[in-house]
C-alpha atoms as a PDB file:
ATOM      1  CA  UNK A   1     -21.224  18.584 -33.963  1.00  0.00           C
ATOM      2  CA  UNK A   2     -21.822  15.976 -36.683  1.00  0.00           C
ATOM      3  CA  UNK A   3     -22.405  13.220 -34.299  1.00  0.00           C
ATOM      4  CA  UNK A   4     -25.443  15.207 -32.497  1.00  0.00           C
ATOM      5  CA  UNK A   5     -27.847  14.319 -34.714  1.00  0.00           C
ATOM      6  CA  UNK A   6     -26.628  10.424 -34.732  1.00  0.00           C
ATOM      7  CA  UNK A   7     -26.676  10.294 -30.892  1.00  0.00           C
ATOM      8  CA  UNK A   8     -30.385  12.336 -30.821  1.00  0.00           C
ATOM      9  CA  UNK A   9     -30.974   9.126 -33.507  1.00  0.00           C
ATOM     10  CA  UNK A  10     -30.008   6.344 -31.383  1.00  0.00           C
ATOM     11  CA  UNK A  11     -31.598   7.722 -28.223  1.00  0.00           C
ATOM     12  CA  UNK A  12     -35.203   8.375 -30.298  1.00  0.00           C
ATOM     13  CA  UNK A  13     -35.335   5.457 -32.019  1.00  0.00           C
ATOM     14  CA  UNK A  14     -35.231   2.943 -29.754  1.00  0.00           C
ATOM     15  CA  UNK A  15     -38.346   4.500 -27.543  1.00  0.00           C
ATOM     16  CA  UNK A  16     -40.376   4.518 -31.077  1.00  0.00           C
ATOM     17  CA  UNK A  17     -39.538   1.156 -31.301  1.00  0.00           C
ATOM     18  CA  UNK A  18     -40.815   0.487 -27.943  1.00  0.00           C
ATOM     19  CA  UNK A  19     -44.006   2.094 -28.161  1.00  0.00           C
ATOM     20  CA  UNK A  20     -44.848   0.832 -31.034  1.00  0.00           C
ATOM     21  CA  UNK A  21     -44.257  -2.631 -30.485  1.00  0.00           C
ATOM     22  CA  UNK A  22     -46.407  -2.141 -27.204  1.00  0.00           C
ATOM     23  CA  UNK A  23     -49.410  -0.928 -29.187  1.00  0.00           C
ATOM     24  CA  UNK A  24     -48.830  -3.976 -31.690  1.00  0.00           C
ATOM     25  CA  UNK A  25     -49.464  -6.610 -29.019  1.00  0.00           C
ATOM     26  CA  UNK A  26     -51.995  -4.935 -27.668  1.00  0.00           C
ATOM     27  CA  UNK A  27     -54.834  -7.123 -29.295  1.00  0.00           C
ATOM     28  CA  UNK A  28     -57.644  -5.871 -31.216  1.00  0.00           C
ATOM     29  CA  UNK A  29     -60.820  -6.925 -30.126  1.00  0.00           C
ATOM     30  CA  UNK A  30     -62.406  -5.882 -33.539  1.00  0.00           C
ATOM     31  CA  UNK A  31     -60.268  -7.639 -35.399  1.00  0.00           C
ATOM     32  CA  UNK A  32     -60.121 -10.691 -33.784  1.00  0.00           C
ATOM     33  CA  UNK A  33     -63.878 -10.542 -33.633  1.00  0.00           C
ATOM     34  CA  UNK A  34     -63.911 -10.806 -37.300  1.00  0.00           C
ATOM     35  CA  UNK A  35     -61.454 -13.209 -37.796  1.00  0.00           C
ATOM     36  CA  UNK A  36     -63.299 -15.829 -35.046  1.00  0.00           C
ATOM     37  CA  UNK A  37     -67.087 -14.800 -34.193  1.00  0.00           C
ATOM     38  CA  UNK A  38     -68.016 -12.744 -37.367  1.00  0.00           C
ATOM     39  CA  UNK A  39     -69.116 -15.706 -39.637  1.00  0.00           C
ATOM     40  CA  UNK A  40     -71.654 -17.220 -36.940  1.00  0.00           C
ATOM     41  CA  UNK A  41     -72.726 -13.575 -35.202  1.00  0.00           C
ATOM     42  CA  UNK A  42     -72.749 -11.522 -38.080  1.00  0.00           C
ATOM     43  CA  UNK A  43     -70.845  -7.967 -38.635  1.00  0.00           C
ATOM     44  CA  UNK A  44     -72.709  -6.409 -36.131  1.00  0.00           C
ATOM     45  CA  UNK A  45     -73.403  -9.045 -33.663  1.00  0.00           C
ATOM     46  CA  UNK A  46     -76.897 -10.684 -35.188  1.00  0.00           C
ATOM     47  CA  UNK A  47     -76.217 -13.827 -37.137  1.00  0.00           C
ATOM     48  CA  UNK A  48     -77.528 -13.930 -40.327  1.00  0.00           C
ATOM     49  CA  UNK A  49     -80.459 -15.697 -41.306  1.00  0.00           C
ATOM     50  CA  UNK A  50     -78.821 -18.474 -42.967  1.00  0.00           C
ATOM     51  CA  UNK A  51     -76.783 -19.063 -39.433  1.00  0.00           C
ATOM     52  CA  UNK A  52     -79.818 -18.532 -37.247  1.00  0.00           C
ATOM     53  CA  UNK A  53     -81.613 -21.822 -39.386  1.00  0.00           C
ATOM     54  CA  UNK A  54     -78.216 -23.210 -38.951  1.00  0.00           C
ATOM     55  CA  UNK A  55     -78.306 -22.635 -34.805  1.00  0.00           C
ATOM     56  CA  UNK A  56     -80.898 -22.555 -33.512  1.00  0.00           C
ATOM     57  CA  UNK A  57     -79.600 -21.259 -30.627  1.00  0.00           C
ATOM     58  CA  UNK A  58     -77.124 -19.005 -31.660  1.00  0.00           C
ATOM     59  CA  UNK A  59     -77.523 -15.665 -29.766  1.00  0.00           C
ATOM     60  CA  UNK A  60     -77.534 -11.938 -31.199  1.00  0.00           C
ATOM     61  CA  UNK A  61     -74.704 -10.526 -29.360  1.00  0.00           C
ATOM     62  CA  UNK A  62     -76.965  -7.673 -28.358  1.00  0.00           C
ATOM     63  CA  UNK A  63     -77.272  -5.166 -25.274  1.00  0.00           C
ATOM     64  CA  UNK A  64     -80.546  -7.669 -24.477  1.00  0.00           C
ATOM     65  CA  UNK A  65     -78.139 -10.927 -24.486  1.00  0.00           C
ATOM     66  CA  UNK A  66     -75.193  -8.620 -22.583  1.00  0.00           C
ATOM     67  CA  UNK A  67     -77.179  -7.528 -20.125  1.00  0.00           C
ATOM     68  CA  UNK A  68     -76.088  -8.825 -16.959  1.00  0.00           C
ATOM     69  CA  UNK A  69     -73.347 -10.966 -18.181  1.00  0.00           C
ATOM     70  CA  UNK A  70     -69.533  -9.879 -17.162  1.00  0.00           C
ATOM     71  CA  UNK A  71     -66.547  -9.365 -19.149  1.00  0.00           C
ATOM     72  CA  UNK A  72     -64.847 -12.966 -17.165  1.00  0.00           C
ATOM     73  CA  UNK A  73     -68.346 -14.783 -17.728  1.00  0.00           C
ATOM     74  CA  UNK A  74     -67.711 -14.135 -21.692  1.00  0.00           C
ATOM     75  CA  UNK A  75     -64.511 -14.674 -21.594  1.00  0.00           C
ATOM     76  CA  UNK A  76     -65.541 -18.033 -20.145  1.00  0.00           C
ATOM     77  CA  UNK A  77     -68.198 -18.841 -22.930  1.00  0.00           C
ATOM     78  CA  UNK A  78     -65.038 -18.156 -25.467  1.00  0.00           C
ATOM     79  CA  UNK A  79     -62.662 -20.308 -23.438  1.00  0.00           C
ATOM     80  CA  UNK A  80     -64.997 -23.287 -23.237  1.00  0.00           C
ATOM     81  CA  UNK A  81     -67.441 -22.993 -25.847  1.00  0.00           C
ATOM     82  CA  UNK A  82     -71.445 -24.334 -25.972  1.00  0.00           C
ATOM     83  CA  UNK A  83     -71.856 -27.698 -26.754  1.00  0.00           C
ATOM     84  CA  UNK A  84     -71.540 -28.817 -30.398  1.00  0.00           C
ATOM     85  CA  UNK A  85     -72.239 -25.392 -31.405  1.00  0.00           C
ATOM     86  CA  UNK A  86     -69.793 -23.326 -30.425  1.00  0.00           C
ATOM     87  CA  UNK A  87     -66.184 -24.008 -30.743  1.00  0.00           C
ATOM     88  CA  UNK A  88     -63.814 -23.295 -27.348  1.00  0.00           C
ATOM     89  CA  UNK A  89     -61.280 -20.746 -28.496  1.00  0.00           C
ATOM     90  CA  UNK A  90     -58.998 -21.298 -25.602  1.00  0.00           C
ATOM     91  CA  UNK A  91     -56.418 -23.214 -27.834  1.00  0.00           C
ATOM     92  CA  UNK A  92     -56.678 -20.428 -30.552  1.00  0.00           C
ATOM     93  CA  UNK A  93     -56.311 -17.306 -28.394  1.00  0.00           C
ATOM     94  CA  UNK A  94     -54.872 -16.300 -26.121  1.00  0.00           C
ATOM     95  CA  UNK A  95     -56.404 -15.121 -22.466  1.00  0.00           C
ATOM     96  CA  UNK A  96     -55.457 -10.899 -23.345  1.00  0.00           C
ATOM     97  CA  UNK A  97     -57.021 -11.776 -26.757  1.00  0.00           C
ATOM     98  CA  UNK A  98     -60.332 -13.670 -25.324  1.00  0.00           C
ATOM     99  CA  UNK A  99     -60.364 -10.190 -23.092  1.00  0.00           C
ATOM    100  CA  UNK A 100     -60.267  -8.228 -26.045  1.00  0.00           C
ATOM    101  CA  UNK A 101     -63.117 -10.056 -28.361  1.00  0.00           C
ATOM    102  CA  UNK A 102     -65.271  -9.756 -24.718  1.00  0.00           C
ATOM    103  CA  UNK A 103     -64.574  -5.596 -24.300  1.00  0.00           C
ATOM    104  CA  UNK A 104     -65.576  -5.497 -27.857  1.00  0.00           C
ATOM    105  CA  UNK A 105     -68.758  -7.203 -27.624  1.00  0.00           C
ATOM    106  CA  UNK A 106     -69.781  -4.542 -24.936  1.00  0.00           C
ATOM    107  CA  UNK A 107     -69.024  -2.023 -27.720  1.00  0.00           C
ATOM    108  CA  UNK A 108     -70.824  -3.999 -30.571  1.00  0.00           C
ATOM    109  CA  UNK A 109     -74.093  -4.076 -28.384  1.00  0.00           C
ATOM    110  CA  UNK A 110     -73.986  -0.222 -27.564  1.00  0.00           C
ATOM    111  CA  UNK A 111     -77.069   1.286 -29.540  1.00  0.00           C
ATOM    112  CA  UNK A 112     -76.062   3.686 -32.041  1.00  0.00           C
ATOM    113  CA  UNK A 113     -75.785   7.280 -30.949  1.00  0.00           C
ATOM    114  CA  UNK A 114     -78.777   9.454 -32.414  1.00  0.00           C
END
């Protein structure tokens, strides 16, 4: 009876493991938003004003600038970059975290609930 709770042990404790190391490479658009975009785009998506005199055509990563633009045709603005201003990020992320910085610049430009 002393080995029940060592079996229930090794049988648990491998599926935690297993979730949990599937959440952890699930990338975190947030996070990686702030870590790559935040310095240019500002916390919330508008660059600050020392930025905006910086680049002059940096965009506010608004509902206005999302509008009509798709999850791949970000993704393909990261991957590449714009000109001298903006840096491609394909050598410094990969595509699942490009994907994630994209879904959470859809989430950035929601307007705040009331």
């Amino acid at each position: 009876m002393k080995y029940l709770p060592l079996a229930i042990v090794l049988v648990v404790l491998p599926l935690g493991a297993r979730n949990a190391g599937a959440q952890a490479q699930a990338p975190d658009g947030q996070v990686l938003y702030r870590e790559s975009c935040r310095s240019c785009h500002g916390t919330s998506g508008v660059p600050t004003p020392r930025m905006a005199a910086l680049y002059k055509n940096l965009a506010a990563l608004d509902s206005a600038y999302l509008t009509g633009r798709s999850e791949d045709s970000i993704v393909a603005v990261l991957q590449s970059g714009i000109g001298r201003d903006m840096k491609s990020y394909k050598e410094k992320l990969t595509p699942e975290q490009l994907h994630a910085v994209a879904a959470y610049l859809r989430v950035l430009a929601k307007p705040a609930a009331p």
